[in-house]
N, C-alpha and C. Protein backbone atom coordinates (compact mmCIF):
# COMPACT_ATOMS: atom_id res chain seq x y z
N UNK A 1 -11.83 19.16 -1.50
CA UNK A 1 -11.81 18.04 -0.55
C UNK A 1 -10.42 17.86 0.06
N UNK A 2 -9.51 18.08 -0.71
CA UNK A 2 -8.29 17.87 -0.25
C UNK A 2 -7.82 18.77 0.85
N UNK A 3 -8.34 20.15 0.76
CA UNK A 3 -7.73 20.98 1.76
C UNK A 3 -7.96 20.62 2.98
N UNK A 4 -8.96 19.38 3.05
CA UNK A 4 -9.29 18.76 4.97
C UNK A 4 -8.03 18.18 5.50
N UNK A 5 -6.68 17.84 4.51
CA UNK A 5 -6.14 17.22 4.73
C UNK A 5 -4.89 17.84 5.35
N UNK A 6 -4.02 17.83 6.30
CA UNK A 6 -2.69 18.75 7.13
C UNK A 6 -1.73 18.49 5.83
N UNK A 7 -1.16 19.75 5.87
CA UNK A 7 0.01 19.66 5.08
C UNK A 7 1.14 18.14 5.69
N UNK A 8 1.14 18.43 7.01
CA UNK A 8 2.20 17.86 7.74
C UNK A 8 2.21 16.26 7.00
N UNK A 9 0.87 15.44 7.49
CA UNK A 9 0.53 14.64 7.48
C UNK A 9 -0.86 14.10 6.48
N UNK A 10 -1.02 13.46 5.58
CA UNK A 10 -2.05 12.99 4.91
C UNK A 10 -2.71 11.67 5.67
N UNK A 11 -3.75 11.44 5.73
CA UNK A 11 -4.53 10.93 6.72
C UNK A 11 -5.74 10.85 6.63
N UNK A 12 -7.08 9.96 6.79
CA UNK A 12 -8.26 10.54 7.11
C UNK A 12 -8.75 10.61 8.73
N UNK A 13 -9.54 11.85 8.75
CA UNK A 13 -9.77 11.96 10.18
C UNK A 13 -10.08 11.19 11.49
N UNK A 14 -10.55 10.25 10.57
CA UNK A 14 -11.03 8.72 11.67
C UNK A 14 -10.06 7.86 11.22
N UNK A 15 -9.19 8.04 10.88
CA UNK A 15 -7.56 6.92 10.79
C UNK A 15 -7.60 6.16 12.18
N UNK A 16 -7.67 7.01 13.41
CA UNK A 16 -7.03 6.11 14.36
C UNK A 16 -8.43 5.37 14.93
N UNK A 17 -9.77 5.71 14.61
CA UNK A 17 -10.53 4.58 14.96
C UNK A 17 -11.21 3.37 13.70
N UNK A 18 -11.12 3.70 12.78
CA UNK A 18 -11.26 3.42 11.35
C UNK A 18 -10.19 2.70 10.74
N UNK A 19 -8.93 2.76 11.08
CA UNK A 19 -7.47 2.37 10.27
C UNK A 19 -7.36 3.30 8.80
N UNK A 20 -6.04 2.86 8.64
CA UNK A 20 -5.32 2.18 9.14
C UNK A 20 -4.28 2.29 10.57
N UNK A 21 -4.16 0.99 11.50
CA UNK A 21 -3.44 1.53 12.62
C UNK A 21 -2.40 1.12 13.32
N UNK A 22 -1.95 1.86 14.20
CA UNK A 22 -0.78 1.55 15.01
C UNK A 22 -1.13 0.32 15.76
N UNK A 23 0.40 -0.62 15.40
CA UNK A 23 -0.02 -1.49 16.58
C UNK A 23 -0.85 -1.03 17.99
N UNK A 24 0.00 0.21 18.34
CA UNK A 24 -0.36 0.73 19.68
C UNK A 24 -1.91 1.19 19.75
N UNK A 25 -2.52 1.02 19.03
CA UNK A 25 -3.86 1.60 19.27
C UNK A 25 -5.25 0.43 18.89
N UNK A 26 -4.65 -0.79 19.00
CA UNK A 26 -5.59 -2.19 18.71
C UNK A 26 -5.03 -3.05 19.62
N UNK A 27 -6.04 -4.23 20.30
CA UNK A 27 -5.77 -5.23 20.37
C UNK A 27 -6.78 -6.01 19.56
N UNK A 28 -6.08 -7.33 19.33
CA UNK A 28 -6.25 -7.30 18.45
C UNK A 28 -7.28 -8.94 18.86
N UNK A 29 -8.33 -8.73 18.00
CA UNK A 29 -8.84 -10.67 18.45
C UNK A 29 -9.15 -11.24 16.78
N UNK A 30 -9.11 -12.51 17.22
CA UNK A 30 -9.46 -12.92 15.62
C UNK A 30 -8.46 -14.15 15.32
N UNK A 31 -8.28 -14.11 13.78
CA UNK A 31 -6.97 -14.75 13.30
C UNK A 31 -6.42 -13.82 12.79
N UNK A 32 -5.32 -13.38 12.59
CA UNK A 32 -4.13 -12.35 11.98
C UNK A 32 -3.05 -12.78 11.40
N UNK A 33 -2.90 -12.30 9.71
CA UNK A 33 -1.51 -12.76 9.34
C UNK A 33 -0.35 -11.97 10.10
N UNK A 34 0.58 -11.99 10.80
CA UNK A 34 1.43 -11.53 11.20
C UNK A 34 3.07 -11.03 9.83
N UNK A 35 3.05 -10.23 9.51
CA UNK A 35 4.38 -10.08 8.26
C UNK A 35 5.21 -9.25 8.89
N UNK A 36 5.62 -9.13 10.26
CA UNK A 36 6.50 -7.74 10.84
C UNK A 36 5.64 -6.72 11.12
N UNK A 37 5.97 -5.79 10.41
CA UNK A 37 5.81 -4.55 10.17
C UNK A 37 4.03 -4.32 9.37
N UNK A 38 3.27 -5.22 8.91
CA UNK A 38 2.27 -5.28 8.71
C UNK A 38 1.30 -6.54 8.78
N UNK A 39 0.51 -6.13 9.73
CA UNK A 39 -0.29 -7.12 10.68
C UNK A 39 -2.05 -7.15 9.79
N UNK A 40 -2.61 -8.03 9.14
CA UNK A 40 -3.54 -8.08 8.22
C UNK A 40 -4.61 -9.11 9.37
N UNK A 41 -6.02 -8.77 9.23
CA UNK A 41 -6.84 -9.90 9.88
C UNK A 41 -7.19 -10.80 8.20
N UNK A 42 -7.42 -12.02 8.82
CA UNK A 42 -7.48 -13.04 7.81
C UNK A 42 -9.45 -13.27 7.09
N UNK A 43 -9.50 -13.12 6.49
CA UNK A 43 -10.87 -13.12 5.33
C UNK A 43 -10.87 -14.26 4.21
N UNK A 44 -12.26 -14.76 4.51
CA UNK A 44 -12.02 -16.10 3.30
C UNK A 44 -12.18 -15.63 1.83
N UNK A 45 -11.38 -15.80 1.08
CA UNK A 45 -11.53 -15.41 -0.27
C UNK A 45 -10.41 -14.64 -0.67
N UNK A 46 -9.34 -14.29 0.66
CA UNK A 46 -8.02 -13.98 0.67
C UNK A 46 -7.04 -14.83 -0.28
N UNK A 47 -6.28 -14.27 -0.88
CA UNK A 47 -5.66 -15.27 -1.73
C UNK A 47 -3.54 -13.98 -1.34
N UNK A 48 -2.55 -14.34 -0.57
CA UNK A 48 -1.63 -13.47 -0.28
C UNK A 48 -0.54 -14.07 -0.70
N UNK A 49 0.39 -13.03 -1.55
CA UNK A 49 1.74 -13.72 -1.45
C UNK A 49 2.47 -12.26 -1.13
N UNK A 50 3.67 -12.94 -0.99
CA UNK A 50 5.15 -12.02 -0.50
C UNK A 50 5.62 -11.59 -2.15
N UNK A 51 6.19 -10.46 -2.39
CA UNK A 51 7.25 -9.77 -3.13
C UNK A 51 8.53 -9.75 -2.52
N UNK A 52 9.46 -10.61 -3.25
CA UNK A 52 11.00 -10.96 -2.93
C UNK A 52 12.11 -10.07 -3.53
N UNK A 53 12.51 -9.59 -3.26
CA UNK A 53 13.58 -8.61 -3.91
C UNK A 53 14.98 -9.78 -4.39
N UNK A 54 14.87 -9.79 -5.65
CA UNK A 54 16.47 -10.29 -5.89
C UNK A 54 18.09 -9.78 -6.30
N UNK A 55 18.83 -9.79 -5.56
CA UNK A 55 19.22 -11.17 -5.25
C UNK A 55 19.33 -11.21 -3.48
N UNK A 56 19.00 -10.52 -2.90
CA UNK A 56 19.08 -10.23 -1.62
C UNK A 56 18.17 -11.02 -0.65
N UNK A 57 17.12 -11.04 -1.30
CA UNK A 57 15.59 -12.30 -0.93
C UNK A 57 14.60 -11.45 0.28
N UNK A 58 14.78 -10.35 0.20
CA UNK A 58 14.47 -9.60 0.65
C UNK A 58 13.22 -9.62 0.55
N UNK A 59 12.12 -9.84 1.71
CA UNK A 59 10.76 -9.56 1.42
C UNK A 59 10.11 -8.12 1.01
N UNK A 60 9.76 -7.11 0.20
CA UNK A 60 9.72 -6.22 0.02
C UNK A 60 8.28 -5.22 0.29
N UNK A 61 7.28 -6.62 -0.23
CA UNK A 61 6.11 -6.11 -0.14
C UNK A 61 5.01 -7.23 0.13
N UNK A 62 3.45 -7.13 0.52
CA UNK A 62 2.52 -7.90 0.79
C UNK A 62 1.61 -7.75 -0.30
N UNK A 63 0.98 -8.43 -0.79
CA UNK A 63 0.39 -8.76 -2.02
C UNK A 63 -1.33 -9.26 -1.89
N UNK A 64 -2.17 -8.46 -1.66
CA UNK A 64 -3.77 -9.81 -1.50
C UNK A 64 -4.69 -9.35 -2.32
N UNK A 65 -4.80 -10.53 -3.31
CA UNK A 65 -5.91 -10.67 -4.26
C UNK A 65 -6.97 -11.15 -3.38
N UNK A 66 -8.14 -10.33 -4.16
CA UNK A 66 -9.70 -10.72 -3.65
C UNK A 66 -10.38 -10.74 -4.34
N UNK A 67 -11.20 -11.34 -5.02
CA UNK A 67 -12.28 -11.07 -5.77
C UNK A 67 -12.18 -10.21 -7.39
N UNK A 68 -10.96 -10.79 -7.81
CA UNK A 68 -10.73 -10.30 -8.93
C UNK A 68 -9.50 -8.62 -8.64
N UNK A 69 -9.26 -8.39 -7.86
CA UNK A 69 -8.75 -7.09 -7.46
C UNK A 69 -7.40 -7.32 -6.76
N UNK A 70 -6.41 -6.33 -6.87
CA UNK A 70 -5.21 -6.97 -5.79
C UNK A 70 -5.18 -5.54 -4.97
N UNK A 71 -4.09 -5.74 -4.34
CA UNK A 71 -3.57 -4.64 -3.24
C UNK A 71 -2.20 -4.99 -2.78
N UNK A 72 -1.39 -4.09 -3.34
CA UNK A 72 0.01 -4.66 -2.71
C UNK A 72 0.23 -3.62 -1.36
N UNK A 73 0.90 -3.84 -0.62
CA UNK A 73 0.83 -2.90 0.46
C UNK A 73 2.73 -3.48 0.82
N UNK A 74 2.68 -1.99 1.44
CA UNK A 74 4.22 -1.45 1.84
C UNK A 74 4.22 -0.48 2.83
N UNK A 75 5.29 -0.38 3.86
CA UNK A 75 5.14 0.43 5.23
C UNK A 75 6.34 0.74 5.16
N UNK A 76 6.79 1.83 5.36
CA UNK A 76 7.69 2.53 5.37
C UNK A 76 8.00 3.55 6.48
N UNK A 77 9.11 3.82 6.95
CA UNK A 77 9.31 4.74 8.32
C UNK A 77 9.40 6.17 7.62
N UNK A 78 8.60 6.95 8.85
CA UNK A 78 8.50 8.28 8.55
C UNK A 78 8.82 8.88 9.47
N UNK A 79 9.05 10.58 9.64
CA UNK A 79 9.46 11.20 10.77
C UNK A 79 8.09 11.26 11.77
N UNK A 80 8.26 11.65 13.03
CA UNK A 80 7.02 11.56 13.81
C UNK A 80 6.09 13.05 13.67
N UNK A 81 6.81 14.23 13.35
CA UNK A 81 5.86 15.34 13.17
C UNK A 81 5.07 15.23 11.26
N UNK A 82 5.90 14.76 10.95
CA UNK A 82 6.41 15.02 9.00
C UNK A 82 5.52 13.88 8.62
N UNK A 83 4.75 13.98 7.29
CA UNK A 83 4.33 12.77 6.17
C UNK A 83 5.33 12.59 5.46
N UNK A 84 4.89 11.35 4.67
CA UNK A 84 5.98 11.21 3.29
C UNK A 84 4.82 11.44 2.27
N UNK A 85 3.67 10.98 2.27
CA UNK A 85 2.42 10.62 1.21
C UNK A 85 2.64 12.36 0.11
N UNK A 86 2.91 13.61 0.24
CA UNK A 86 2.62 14.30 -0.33
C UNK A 86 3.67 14.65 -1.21
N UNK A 87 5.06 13.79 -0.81
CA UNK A 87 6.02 13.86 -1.92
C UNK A 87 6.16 12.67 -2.59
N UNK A 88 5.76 11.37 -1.77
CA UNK A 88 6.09 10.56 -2.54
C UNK A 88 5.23 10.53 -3.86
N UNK A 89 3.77 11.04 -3.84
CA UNK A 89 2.96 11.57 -4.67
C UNK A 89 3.74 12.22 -5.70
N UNK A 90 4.17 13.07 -5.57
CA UNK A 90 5.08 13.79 -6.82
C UNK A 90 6.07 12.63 -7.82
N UNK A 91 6.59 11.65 -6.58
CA UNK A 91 7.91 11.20 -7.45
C UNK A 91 7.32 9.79 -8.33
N UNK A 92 5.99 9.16 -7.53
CA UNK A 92 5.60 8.35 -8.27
C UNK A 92 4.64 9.19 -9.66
N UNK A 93 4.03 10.27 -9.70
CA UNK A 93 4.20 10.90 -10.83
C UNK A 93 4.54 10.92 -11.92
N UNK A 94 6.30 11.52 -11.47
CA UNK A 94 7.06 11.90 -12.14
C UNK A 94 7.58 10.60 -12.67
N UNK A 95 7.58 9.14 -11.93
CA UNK A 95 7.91 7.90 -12.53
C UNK A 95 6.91 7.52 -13.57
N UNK A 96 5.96 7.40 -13.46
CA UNK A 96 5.18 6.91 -14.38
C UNK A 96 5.05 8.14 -15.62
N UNK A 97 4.74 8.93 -15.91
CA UNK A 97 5.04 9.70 -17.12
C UNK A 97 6.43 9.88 -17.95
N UNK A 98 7.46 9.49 -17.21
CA UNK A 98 8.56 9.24 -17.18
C UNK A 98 8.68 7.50 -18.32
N UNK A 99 7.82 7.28 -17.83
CA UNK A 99 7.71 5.90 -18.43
C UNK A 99 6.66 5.64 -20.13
N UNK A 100 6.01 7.20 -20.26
CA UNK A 100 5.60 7.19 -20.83
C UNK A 100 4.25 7.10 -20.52
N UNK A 101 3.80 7.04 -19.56
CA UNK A 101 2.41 6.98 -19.13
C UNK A 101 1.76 8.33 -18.37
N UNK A 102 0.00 8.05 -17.91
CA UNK A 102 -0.40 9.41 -17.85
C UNK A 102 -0.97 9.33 -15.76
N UNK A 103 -0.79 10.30 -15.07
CA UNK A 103 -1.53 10.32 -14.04
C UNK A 103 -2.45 11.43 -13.86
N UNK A 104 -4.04 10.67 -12.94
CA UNK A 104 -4.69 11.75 -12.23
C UNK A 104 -4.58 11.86 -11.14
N UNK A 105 -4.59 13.21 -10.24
CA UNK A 105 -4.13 13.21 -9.02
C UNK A 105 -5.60 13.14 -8.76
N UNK A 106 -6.47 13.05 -7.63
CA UNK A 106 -7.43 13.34 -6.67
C UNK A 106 -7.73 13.04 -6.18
N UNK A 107 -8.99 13.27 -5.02
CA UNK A 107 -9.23 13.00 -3.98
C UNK A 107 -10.03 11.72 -3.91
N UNK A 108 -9.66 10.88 -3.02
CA UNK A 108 -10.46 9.49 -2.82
C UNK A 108 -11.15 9.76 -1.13
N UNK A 109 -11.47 8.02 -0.61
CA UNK A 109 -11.54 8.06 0.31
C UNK A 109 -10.54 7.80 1.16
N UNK A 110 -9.25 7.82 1.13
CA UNK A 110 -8.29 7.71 2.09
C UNK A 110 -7.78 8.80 2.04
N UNK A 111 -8.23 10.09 1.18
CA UNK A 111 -7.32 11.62 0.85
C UNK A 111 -6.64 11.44 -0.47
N UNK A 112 -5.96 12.49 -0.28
CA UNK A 112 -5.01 12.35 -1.85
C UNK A 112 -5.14 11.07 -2.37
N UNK A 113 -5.20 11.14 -3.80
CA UNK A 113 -4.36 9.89 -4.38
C UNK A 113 -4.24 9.98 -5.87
N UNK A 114 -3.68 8.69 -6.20
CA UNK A 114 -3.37 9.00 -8.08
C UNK A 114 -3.58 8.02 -8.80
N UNK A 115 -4.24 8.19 -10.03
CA UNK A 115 -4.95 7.26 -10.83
C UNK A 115 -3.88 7.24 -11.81
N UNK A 116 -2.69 6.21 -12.39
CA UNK A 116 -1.73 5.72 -13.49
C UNK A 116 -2.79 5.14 -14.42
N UNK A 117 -2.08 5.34 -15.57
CA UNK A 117 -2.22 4.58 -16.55
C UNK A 117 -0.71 4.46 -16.98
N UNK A 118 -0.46 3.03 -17.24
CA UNK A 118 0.87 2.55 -17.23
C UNK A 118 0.84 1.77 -18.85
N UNK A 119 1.92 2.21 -19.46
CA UNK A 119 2.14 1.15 -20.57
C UNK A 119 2.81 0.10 -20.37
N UNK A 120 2.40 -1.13 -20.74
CA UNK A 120 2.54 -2.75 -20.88
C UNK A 120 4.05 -2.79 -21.78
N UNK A 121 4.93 -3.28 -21.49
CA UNK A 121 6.21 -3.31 -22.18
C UNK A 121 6.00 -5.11 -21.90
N UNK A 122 6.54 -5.58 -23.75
CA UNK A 122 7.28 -6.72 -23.81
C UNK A 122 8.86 -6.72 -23.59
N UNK A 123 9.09 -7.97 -23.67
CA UNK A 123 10.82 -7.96 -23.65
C UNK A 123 11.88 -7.28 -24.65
N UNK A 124 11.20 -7.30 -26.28
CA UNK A 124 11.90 -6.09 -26.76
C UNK A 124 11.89 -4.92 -26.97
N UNK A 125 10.64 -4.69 -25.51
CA UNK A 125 10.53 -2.79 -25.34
C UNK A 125 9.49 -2.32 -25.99
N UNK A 126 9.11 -3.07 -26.84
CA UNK A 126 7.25 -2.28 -27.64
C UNK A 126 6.16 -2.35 -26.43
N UNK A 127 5.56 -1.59 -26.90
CA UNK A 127 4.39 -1.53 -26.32
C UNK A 127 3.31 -2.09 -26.43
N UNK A 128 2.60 -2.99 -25.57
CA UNK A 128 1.45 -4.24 -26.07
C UNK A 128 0.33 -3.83 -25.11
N UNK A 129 0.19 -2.55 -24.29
CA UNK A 129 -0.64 -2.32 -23.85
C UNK A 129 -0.47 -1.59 -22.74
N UNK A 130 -1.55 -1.04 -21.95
CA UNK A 130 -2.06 -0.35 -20.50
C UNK A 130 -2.83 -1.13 -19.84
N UNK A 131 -2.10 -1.17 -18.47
CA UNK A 131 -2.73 -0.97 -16.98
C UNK A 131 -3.07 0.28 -16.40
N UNK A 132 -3.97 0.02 -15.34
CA UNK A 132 -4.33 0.88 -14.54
C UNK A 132 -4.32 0.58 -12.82
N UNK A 133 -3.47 1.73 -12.41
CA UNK A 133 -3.21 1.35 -10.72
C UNK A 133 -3.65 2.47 -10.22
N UNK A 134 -4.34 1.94 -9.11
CA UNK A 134 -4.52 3.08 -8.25
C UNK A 134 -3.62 3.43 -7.48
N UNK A 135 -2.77 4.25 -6.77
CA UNK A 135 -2.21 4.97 -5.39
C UNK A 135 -2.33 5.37 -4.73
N UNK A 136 -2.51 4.34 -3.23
CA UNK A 136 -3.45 5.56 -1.97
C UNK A 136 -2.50 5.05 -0.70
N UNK A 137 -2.29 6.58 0.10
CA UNK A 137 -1.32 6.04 1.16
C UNK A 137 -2.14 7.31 1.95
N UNK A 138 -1.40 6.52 3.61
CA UNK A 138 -2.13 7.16 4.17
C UNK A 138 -0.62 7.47 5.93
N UNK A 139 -0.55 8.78 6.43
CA UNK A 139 0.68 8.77 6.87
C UNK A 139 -0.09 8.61 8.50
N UNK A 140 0.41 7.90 9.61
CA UNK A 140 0.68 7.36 10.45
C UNK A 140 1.88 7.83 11.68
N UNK A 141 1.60 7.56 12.81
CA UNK A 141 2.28 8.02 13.82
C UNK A 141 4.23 7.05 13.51
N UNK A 142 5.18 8.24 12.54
CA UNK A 142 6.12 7.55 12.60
C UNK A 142 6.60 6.71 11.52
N UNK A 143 4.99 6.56 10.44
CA UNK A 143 5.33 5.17 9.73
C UNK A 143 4.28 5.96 8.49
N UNK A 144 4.33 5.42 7.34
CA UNK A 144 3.62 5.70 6.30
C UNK A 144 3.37 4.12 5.26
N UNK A 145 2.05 4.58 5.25
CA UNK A 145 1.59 3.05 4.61
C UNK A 145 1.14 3.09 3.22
N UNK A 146 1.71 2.40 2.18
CA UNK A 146 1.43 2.86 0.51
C UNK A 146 0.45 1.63 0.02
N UNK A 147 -0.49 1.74 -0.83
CA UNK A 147 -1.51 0.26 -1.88
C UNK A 147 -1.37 0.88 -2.81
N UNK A 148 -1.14 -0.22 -3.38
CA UNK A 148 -1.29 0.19 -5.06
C UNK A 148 -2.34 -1.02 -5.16
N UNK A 149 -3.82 -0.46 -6.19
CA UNK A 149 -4.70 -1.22 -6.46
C UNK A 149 -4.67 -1.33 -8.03
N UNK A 150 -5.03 -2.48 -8.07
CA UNK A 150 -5.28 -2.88 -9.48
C UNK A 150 -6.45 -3.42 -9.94
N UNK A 151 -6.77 -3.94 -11.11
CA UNK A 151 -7.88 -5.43 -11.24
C UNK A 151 -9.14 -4.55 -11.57
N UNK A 152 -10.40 -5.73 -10.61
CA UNK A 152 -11.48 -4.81 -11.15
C UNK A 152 -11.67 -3.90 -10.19
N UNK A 153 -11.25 -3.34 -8.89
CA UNK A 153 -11.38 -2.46 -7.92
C UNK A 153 -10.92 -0.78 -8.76
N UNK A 154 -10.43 -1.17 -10.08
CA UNK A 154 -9.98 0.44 -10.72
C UNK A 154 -11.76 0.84 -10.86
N UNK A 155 -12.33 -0.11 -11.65
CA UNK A 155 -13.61 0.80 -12.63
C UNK A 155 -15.28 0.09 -11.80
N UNK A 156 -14.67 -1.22 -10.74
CA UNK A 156 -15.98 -1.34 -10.12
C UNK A 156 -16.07 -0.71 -8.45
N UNK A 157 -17.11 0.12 -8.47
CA UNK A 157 -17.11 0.59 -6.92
C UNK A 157 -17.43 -0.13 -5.67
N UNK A 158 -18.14 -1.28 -5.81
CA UNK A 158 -18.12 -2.19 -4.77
C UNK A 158 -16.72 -2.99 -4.86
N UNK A 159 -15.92 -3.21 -5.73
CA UNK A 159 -14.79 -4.01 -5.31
C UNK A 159 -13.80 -2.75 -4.76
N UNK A 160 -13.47 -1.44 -5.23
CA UNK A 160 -12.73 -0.37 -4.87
C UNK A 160 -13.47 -0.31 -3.16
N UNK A 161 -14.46 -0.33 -2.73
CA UNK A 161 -15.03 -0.01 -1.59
C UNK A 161 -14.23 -1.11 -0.48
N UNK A 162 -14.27 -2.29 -1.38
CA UNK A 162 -13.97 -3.30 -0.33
C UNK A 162 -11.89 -3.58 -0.27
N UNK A 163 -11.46 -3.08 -1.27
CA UNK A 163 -10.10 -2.78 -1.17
C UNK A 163 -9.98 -1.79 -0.29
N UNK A 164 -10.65 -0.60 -0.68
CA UNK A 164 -10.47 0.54 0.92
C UNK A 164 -10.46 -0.37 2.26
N UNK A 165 -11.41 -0.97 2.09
CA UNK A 165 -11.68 -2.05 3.55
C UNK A 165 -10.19 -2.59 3.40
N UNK A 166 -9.63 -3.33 3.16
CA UNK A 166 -9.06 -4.23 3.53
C UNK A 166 -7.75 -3.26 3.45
N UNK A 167 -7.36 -2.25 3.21
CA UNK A 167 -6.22 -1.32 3.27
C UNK A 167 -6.71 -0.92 4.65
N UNK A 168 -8.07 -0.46 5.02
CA UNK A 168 -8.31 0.12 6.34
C UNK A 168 -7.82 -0.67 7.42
N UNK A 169 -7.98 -2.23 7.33
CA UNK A 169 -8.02 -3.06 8.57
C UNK A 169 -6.65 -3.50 8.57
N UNK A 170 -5.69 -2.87 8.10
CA UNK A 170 -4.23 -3.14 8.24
C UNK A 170 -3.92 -2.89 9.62
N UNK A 171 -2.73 -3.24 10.32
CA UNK A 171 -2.50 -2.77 11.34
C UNK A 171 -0.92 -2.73 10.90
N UNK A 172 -0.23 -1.51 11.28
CA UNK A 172 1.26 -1.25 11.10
C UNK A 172 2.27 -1.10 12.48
N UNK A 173 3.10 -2.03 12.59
CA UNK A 173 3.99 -2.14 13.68
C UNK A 173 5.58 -1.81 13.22
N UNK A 174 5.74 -0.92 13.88
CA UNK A 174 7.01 -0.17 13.67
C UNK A 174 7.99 -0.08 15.23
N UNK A 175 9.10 -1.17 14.81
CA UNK A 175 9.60 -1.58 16.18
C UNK A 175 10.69 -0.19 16.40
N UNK A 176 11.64 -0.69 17.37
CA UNK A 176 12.39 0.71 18.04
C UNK A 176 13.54 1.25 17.02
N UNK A 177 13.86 -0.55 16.22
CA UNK A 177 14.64 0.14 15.28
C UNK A 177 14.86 1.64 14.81
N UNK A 178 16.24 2.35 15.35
CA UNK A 178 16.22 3.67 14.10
C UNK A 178 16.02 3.60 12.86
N UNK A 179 15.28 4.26 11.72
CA UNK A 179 15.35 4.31 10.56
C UNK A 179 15.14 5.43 9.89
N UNK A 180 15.93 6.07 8.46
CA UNK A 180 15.66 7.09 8.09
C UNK A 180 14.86 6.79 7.46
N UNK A 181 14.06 8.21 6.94
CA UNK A 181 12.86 8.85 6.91
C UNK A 181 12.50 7.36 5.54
N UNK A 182 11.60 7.18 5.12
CA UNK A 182 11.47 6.49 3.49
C UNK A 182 12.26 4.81 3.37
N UNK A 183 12.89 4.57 4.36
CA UNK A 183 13.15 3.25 4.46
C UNK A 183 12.15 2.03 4.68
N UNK A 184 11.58 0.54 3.94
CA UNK A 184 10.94 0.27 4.13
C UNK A 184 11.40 -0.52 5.56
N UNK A 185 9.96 -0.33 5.77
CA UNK A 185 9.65 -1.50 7.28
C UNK A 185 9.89 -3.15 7.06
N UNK A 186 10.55 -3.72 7.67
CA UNK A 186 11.04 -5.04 7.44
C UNK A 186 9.74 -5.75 7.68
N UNK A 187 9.30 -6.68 6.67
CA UNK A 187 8.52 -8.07 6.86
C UNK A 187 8.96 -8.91 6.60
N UNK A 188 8.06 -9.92 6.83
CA UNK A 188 9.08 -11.45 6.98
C UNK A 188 7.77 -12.72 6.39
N UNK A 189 8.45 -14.27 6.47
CA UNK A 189 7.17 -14.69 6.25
C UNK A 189 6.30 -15.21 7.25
N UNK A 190 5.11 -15.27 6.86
CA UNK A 190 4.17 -16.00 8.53
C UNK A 190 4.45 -17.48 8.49
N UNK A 191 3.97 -18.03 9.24
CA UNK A 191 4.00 -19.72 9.02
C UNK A 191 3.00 -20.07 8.03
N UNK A 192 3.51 -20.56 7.04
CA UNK A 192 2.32 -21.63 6.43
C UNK A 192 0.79 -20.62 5.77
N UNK A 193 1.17 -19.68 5.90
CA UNK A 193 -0.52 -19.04 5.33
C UNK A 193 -0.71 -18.47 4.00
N UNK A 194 0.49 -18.29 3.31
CA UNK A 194 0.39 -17.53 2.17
C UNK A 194 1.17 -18.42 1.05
N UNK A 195 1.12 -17.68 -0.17
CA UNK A 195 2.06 -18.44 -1.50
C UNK A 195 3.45 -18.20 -1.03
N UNK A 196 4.19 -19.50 -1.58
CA UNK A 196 5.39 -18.63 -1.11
C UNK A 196 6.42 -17.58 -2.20
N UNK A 197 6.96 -16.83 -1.50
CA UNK A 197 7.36 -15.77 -2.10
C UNK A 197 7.57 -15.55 -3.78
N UNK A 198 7.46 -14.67 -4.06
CA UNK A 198 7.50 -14.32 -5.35
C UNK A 198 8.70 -13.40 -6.00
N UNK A 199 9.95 -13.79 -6.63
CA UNK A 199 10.77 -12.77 -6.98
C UNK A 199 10.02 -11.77 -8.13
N UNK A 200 10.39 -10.65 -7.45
CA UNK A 200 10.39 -9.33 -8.22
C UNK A 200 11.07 -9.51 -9.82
């Protein structure tokens, strides 16, 4: 299954009518959370907060629980011929086994991706247990978009179906700013719609 996928770029074939997408290729109707660099339509049962980087306060990442399941999502600049999804694959890997934990690589419905199992660390470093995250990114004109899923969307297929959804209906805006390759895309907060931020 994987070999449908370009070396260059990881992607599924209906990305640009399907999502996830370029600002440039939607308009957009509805209500929309606006975060910069990642533009979400709004769903009741949405529950979103911000990831704050400290000490900088840096918004880092978008966060939406649904129905027992989360999805953090992150956009990052990429070159315009080049992906990032097929290395960053390797290094998140190599992080999590690194950590003592195990990954499967394979094929989903967004293409590549990788199934963690992560060990649970307390504060004096033992081990009190495993999570499980999913990793699915998908590379974009310029920009590359990462979820990490958690919750019950790992082992139930109607909630995993409907996280694909809501990773699909992202929309990613990547202004003129220069940026090298793997730098994240700046977000910010919307007015009034979400928790407010959360330090890392």
């Amino acid at each position: 299954m994987l070999d449908a996928y370009q070396n260059e770029k990881s992607a599924p074939a209906d990305r640009q009518s399907a999502g996830p997408f370029d600002h440039e290729e939607v308009t957009q109707h509805g209500q929309f959370l606006d975060f910069g660099s990642i533009q979400l339509p709004t769903r009741d049962g949405f529950q979103v907060r911000l990831e704050v980087e400290e000490p900088s306060q840096r918004v880092v990442a978008v966060t939406i629980e649904y129905d027992e399941s989360s999805l953090q999502l992150q956009a990052f600049a990429s070159p315009k011929s080049e992906g990032l999804w097929h290395g960053i694959r390797q290094q998140l890997s190599d992080s999590v086994t690194a950590q003592g934990g195990s990954v499967e690589s394979r094929g989903g419905s967004l293409g590549p991706e990788l199934l963690a199992k992560i060990p649970i660390v307390n504060e004096q470093g033992d081990a009190v247990g495993t999570r499980f995250s999913r990793f699915v990114g998908v590379d974009g004109p310029k920009w590359f978009l990462r979820g990490v899923i958690s919750g019950a969307a790992i082992t139930d297929p109607k909630a995993a179906a409907d996280m694909d959804d809501v990773f699909r209906s992202v929309t990613v805006r990547r202004d003129a700013t220069p940026l090298p390759p793997g730098d994240l895309l700046s977000l910010h907060v919307p007015g009034g719609t979400v928790t407010p931020p959360k330090a890392l």
